[in-house]
N, C-alpha and C. Protein backbone atom coordinates (compact mmCIF):
# COMPACT_ATOMS: atom_id res chain seq x y z
N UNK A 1 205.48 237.09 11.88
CA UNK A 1 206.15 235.85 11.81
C UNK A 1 206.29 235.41 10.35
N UNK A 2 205.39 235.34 9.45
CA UNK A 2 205.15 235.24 8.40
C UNK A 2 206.28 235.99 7.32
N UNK A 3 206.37 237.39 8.03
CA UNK A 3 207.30 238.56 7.51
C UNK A 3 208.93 237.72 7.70
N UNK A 4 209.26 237.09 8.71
CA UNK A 4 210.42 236.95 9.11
C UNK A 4 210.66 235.72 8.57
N UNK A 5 209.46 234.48 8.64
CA UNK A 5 209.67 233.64 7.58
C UNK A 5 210.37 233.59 6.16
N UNK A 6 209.67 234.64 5.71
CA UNK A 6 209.80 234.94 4.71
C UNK A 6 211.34 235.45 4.35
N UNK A 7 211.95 236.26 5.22
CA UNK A 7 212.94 236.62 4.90
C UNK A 7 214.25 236.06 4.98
N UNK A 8 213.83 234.89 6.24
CA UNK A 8 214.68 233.37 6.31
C UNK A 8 214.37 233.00 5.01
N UNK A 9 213.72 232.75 4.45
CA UNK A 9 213.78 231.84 3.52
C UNK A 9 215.26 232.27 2.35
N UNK A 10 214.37 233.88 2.06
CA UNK A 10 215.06 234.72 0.90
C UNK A 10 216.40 234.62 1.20
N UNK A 11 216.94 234.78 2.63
CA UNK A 11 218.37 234.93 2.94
C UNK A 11 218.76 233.66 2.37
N UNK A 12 218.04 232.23 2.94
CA UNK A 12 219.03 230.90 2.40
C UNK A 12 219.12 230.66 0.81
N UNK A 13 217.93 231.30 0.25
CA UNK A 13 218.36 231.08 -0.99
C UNK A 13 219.40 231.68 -2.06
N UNK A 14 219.45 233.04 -1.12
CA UNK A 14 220.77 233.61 -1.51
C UNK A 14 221.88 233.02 -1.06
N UNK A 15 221.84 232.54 0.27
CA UNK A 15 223.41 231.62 0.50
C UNK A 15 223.43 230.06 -0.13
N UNK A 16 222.49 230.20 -0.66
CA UNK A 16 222.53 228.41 -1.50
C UNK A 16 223.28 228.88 -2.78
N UNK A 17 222.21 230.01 -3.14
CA UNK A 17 222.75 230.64 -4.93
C UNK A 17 224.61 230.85 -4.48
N UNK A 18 224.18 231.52 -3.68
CA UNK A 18 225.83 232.32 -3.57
C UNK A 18 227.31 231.09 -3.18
N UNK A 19 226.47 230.17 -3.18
CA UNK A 19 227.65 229.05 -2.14
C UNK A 19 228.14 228.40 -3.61
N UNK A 20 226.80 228.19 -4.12
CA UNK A 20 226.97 226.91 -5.26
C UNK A 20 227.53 228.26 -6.44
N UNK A 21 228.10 229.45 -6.41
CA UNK A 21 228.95 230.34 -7.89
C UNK A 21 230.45 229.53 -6.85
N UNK A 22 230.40 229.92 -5.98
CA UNK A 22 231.84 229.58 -5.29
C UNK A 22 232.37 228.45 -5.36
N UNK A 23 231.14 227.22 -5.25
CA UNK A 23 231.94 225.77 -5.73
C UNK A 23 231.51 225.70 -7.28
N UNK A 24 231.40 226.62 -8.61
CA UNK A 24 231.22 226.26 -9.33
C UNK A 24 233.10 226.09 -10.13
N UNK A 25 232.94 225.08 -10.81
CA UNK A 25 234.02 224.14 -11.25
C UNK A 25 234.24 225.14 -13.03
N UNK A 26 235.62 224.96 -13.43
CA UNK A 26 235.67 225.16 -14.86
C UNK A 26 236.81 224.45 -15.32
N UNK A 27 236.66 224.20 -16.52
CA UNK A 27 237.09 223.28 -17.59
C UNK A 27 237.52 224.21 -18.32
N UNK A 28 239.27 223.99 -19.20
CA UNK A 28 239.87 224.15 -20.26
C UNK A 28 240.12 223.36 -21.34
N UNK A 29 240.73 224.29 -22.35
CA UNK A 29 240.89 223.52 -23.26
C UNK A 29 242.16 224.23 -23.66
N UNK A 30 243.34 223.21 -24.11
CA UNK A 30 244.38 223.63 -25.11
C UNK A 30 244.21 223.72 -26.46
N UNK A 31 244.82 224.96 -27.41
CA UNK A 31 244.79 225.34 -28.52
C UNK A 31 246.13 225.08 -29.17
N UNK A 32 246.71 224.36 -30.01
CA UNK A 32 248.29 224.25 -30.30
C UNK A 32 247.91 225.56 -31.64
N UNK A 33 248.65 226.45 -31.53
CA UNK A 33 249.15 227.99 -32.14
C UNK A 33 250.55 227.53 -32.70
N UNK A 34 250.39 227.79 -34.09
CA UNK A 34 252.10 227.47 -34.83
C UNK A 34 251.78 228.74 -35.54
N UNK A 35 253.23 228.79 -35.82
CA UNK A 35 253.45 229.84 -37.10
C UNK A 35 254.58 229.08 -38.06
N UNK A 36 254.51 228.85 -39.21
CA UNK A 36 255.49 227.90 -39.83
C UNK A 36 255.89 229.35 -41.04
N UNK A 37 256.90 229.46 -40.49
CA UNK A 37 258.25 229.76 -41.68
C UNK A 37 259.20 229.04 -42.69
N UNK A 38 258.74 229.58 -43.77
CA UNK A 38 259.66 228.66 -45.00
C UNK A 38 260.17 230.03 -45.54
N UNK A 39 262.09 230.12 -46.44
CA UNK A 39 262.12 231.28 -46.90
C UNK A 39 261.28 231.58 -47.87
N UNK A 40 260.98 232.89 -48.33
CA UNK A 40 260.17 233.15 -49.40
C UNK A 40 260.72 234.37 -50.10
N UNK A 41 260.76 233.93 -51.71
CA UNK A 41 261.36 235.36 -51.87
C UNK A 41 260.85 235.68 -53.60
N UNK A 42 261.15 236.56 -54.20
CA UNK A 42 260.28 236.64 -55.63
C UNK A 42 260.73 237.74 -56.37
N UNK A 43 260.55 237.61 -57.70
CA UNK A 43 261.05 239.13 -58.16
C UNK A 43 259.71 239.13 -59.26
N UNK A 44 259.45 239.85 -59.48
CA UNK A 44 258.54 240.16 -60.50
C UNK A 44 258.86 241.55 -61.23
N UNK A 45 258.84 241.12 -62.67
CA UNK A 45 258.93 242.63 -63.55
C UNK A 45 258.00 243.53 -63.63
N UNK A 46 257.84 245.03 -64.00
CA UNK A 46 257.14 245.42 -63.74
C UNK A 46 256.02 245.68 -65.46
N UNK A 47 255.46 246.17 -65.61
CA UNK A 47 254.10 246.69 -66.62
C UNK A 47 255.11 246.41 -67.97
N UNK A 48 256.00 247.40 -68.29
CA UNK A 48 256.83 247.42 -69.36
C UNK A 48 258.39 247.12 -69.18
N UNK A 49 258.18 245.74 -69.12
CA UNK A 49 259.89 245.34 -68.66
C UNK A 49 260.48 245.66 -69.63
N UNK A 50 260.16 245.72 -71.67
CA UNK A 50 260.84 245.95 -72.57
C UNK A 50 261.88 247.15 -72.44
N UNK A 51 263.49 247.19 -72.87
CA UNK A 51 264.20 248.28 -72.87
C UNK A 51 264.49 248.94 -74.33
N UNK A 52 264.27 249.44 -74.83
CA UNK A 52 264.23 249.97 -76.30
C UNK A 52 265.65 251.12 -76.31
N UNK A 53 266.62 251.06 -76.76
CA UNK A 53 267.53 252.09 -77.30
C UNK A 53 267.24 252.41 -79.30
N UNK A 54 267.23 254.19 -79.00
CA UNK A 54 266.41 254.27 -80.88
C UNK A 54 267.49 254.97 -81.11
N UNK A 55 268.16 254.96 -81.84
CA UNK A 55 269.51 255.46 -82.70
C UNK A 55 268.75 256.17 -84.31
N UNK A 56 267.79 257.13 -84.44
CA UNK A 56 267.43 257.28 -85.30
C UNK A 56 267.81 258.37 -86.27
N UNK A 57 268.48 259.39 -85.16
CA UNK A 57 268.69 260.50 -86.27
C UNK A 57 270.72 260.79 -85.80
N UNK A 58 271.65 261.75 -86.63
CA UNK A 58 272.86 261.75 -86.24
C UNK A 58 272.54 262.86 -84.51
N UNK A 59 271.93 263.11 -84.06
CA UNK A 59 272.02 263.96 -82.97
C UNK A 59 272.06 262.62 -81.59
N UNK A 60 271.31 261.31 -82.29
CA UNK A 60 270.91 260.11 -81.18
C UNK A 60 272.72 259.78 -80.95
N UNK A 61 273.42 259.58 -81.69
CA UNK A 61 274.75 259.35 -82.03
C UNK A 61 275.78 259.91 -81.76
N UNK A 62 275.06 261.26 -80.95
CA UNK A 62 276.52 262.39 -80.70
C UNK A 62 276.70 262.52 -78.66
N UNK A 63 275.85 261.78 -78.27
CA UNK A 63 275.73 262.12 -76.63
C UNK A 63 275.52 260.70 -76.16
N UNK A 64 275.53 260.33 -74.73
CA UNK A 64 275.07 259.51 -73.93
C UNK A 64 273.59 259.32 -73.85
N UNK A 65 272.76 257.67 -74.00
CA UNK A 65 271.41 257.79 -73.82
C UNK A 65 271.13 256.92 -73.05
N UNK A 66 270.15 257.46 -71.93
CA UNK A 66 270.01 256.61 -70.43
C UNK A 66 268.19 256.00 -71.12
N UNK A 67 267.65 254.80 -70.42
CA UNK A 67 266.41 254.44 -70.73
C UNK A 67 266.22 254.13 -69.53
N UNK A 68 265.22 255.23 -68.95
CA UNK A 68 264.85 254.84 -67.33
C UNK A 68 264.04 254.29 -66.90
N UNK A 69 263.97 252.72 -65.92
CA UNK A 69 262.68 251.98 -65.66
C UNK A 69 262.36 252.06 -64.50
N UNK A 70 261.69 252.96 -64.51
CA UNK A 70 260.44 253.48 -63.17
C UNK A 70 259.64 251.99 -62.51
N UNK A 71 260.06 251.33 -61.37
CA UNK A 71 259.38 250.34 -61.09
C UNK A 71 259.65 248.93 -61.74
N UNK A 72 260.79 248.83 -62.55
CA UNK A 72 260.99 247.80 -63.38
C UNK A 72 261.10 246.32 -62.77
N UNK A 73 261.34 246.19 -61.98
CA UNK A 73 260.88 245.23 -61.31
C UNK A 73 260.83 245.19 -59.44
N UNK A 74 260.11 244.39 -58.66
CA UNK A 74 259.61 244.42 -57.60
C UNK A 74 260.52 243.27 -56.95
N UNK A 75 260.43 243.22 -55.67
CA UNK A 75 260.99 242.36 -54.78
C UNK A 75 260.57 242.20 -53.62
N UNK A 76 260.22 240.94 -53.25
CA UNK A 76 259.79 240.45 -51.57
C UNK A 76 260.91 238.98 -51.22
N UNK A 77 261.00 239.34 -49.52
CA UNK A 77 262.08 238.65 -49.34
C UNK A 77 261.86 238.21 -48.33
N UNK A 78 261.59 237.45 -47.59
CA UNK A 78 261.38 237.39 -45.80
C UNK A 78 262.57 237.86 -45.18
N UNK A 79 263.83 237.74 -45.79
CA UNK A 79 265.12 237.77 -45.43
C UNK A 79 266.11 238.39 -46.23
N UNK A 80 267.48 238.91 -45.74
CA UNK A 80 268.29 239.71 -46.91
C UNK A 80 268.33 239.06 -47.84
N UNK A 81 268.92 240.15 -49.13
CA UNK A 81 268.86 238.99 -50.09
C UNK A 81 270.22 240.06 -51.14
N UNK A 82 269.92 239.56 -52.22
CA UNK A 82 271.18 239.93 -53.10
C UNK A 82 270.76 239.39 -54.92
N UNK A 83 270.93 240.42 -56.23
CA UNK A 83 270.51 240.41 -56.84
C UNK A 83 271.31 240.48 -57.75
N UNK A 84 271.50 239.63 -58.77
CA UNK A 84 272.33 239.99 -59.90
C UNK A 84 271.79 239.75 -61.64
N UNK A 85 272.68 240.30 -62.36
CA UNK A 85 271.93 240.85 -63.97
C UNK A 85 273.21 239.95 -64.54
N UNK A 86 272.57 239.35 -65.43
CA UNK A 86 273.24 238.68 -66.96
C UNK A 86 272.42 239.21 -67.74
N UNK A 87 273.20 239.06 -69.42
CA UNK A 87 272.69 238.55 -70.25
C UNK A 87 272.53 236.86 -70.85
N UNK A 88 271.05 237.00 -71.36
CA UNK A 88 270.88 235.21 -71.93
C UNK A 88 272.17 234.82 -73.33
N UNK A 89 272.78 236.24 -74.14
CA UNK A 89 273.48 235.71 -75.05
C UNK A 89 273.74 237.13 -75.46
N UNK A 90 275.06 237.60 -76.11
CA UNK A 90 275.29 238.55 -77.31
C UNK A 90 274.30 238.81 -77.88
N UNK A 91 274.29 240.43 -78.44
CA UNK A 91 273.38 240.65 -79.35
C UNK A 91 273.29 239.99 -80.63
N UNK A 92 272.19 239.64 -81.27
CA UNK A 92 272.17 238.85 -82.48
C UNK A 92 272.95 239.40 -83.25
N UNK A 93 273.46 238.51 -84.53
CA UNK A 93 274.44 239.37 -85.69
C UNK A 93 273.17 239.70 -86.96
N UNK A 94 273.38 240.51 -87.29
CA UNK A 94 272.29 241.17 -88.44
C UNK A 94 273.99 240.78 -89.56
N UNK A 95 273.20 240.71 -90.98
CA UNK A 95 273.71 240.39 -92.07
C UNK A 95 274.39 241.73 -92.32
N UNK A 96 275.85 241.40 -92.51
CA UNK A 96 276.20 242.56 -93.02
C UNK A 96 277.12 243.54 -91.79
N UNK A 97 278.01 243.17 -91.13
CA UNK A 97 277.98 243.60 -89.69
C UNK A 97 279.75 242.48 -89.89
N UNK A 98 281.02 243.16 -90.08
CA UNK A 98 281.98 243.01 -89.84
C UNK A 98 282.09 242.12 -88.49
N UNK A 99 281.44 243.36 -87.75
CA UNK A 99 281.65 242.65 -86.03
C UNK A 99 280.28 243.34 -85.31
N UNK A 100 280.18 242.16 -84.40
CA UNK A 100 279.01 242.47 -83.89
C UNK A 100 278.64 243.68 -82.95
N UNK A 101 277.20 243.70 -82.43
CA UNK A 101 277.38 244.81 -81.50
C UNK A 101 278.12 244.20 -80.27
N UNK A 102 278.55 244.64 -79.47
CA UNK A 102 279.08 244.04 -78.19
C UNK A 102 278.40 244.55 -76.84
N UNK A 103 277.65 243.40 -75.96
CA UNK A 103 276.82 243.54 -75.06
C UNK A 103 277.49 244.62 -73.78
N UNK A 104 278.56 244.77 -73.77
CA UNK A 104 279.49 245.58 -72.77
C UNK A 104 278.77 247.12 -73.20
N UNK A 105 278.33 247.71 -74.57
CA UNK A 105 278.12 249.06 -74.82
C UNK A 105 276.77 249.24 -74.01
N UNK A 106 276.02 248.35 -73.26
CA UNK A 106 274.93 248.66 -72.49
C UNK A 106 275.48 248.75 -70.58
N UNK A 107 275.14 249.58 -70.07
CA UNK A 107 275.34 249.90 -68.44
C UNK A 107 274.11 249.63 -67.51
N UNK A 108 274.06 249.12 -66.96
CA UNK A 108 272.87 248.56 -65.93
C UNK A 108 273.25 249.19 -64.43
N UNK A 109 272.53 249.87 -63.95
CA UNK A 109 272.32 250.33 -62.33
C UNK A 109 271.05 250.44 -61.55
N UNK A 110 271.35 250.30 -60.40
CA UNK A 110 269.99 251.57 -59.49
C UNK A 110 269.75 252.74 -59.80
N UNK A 111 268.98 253.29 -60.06
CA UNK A 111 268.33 254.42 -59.69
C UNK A 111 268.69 255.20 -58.59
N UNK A 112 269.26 256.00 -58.26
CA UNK A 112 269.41 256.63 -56.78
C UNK A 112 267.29 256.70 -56.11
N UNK A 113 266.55 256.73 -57.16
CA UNK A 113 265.42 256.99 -56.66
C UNK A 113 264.87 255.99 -55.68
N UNK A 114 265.42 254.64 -56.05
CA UNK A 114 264.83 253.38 -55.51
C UNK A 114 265.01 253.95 -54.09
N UNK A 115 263.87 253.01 -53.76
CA UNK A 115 263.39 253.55 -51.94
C UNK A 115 264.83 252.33 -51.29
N UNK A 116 265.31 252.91 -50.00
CA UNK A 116 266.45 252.81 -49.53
C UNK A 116 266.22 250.91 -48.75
N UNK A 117 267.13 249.97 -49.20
CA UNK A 117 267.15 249.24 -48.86
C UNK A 117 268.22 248.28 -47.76
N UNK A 118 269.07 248.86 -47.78
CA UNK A 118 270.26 249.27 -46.68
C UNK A 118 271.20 248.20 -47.43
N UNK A 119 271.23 248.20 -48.97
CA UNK A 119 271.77 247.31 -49.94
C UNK A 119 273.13 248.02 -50.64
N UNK A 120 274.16 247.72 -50.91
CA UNK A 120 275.15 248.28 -51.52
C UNK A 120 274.75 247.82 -53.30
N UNK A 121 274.54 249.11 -54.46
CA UNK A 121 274.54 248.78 -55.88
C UNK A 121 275.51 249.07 -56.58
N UNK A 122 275.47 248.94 -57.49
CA UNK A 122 276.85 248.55 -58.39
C UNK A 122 276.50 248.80 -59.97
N UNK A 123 277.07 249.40 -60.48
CA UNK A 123 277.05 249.58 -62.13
C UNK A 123 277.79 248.70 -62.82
N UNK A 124 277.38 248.29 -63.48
CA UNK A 124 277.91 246.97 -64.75
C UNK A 124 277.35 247.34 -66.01
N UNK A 125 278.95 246.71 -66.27
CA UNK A 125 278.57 246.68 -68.06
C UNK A 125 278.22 245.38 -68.28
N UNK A 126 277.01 244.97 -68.83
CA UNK A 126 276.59 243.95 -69.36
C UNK A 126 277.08 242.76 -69.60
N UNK A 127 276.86 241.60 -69.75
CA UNK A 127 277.75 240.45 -69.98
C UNK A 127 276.88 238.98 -70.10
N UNK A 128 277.50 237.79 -70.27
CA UNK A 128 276.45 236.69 -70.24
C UNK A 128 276.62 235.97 -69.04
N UNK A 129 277.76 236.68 -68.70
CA UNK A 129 278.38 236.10 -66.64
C UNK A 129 277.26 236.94 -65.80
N UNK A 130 276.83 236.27 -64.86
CA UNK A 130 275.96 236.69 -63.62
C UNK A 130 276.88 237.51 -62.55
N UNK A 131 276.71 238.96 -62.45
CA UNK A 131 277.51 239.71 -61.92
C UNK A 131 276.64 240.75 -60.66
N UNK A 132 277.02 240.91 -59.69
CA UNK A 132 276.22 241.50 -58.28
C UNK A 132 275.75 242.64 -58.91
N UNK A 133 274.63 242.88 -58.70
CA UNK A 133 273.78 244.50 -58.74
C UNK A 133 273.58 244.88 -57.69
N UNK A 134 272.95 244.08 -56.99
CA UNK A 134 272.34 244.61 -55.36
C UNK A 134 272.82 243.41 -54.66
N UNK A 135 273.58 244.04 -53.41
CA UNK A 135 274.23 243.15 -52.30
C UNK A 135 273.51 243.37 -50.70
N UNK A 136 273.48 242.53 -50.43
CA UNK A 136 272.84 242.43 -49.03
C UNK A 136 272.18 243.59 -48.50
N UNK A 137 270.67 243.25 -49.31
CA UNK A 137 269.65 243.90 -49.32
C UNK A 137 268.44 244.10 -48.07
N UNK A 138 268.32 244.86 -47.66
CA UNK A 138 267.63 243.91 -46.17
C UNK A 138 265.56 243.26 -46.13
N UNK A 139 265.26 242.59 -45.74
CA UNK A 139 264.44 241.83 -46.17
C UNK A 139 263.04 242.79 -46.50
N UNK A 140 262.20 242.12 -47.04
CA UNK A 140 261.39 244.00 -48.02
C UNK A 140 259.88 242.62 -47.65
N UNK A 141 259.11 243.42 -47.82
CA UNK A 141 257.26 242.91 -48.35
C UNK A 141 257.26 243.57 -49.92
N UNK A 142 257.83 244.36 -49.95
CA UNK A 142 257.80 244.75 -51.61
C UNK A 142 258.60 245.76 -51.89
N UNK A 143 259.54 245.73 -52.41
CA UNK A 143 260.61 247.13 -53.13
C UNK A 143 260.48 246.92 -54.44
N UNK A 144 260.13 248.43 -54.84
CA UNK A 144 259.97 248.60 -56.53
C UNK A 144 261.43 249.08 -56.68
N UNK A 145 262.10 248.45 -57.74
CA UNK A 145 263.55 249.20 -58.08
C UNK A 145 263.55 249.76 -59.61
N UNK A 146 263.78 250.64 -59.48
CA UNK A 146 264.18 251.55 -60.28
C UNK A 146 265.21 251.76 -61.32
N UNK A 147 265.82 251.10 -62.73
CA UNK A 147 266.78 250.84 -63.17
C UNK A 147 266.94 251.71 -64.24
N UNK A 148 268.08 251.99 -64.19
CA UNK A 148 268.44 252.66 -65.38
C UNK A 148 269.85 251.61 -66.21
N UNK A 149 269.33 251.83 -67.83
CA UNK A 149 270.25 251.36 -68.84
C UNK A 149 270.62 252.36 -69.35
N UNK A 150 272.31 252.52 -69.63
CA UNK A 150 272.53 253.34 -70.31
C UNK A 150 273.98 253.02 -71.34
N UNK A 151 273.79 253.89 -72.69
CA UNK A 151 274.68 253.29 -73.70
C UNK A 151 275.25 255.16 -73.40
N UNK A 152 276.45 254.95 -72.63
CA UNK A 152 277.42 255.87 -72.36
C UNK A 152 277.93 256.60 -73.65
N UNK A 153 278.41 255.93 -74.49
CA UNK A 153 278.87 257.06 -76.27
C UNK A 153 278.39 255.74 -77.30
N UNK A 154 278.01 255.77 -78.43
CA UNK A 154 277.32 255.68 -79.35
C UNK A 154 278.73 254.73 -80.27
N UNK A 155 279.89 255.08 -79.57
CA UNK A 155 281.42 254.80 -80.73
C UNK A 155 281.02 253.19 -81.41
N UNK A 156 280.53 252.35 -80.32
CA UNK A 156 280.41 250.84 -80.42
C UNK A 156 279.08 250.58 -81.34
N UNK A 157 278.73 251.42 -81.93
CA UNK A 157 277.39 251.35 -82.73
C UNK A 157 277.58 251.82 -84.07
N UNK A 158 279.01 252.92 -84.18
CA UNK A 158 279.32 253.18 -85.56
C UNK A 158 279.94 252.32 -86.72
N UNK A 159 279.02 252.26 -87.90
CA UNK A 159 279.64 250.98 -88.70
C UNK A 159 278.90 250.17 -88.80
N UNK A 160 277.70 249.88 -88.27
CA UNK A 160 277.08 249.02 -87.87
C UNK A 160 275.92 248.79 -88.59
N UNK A 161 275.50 247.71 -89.69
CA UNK A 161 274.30 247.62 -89.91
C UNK A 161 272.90 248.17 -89.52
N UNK A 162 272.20 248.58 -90.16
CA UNK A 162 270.45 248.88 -90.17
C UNK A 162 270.07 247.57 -89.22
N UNK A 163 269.05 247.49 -88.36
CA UNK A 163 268.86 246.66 -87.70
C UNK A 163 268.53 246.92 -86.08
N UNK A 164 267.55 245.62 -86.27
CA UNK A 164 267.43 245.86 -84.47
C UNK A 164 268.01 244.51 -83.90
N UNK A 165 268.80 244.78 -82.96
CA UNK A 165 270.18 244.23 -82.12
C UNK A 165 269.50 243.98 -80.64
N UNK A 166 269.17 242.76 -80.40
CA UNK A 166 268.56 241.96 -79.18
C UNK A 166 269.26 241.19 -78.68
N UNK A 167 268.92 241.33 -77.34
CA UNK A 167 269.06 239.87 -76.10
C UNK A 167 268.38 240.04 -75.30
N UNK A 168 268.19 239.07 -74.30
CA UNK A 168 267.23 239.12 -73.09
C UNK A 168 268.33 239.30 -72.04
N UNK A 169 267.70 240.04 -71.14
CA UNK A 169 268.04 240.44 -69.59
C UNK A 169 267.75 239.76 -68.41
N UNK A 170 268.27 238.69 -67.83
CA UNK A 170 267.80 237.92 -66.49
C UNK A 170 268.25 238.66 -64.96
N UNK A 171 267.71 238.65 -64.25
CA UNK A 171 267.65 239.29 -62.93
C UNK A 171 267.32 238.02 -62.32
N UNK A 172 268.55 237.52 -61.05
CA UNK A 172 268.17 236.77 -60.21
C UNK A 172 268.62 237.08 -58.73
N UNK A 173 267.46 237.03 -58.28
CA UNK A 173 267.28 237.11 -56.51
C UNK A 173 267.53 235.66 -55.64
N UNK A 174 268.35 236.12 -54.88
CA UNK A 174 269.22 234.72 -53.54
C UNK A 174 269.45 235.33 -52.45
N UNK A 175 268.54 234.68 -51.67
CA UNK A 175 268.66 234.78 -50.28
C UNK A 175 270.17 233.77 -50.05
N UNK A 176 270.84 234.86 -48.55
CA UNK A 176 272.12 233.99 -48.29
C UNK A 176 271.69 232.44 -47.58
């Protein structure tokens, strides 16, 4: 009797335990989850943005000379975008110099190396007008581009004062 007691008991306390998981109750909570988008976009130059052309001996003077920038500058975009090259001004006049150098004897392009951006590029001759390099570029976390300058024949340099002949180069990135 004692035995069977016993096992009444054990059974109800399993159907007490087991009754009260079944009416046990639960509570939530809402989490508000955003993601906020603003455009974002950037160019940064790369290690040695300087472009140096050296005209030093008559052999520099007889061919075409390309100055190639491996990585020259970088780009992030959330969205397509589109890139264009001026110059800030004509090359300075050095004393002594009929006529100046003229910023047109420098050529600006892509690289065929640059990693593929599904962007149409464009070769230009230099200028102080803002002119397309890269057109509807598709949106990147980072593209290194690859530029090459090049002074095609030397003719626009003959005559020309001793001297080093500067301007600065602007690159600007616009999302549409």
């Amino acid at each position: 009797m004692r035995k069977k007691l016993l096992f009444i008991l054990t059974l109800l306390t399993v159907i007490i335990l087991f009754s009260q998981k079944t009416r046990a109750q639960s509570v939530t909570g809402n989490v508000p989850l955003s993601i906020v988008l603003s455009d974002a976009f950037s160019i940064t130059l790369g290690a040695t943005p300087s472009v140096v052309f050296t005209y030093a001996t008559a052999a520099d003077y007889a061919g075409s000379k390309t100055v190639a920038k491996v990585g020259h500058f970088t780009v992030v975009s959330n969205k397509s975008y589109s890139i264009t090259v001026k110059a800030t001004a004509e090359f300075n006049t050095i004393a002594g110099n009929a006529t100046p150098v003229s910023l047109s004897i420098v050529q600006v392009s892509i690289d065929p190396s640059t990693p593929a951006t599904g962007a149409t590029y464009a070769t230009l001759a230099l200028t102080t007008t803002s002119q397309s390099l890269v057109s509807a570029a598709s949106a990147t976390v980072s593209t290194a581009y690859n530029v090459n300058y090049t002074i095609a024949t030397a003719a626009g340099l003959i005559g020309k004062a001793d001297g080093t002949y500067a301007t600065n180069v602007i690159y600007t990135i616009t999302q549409p």
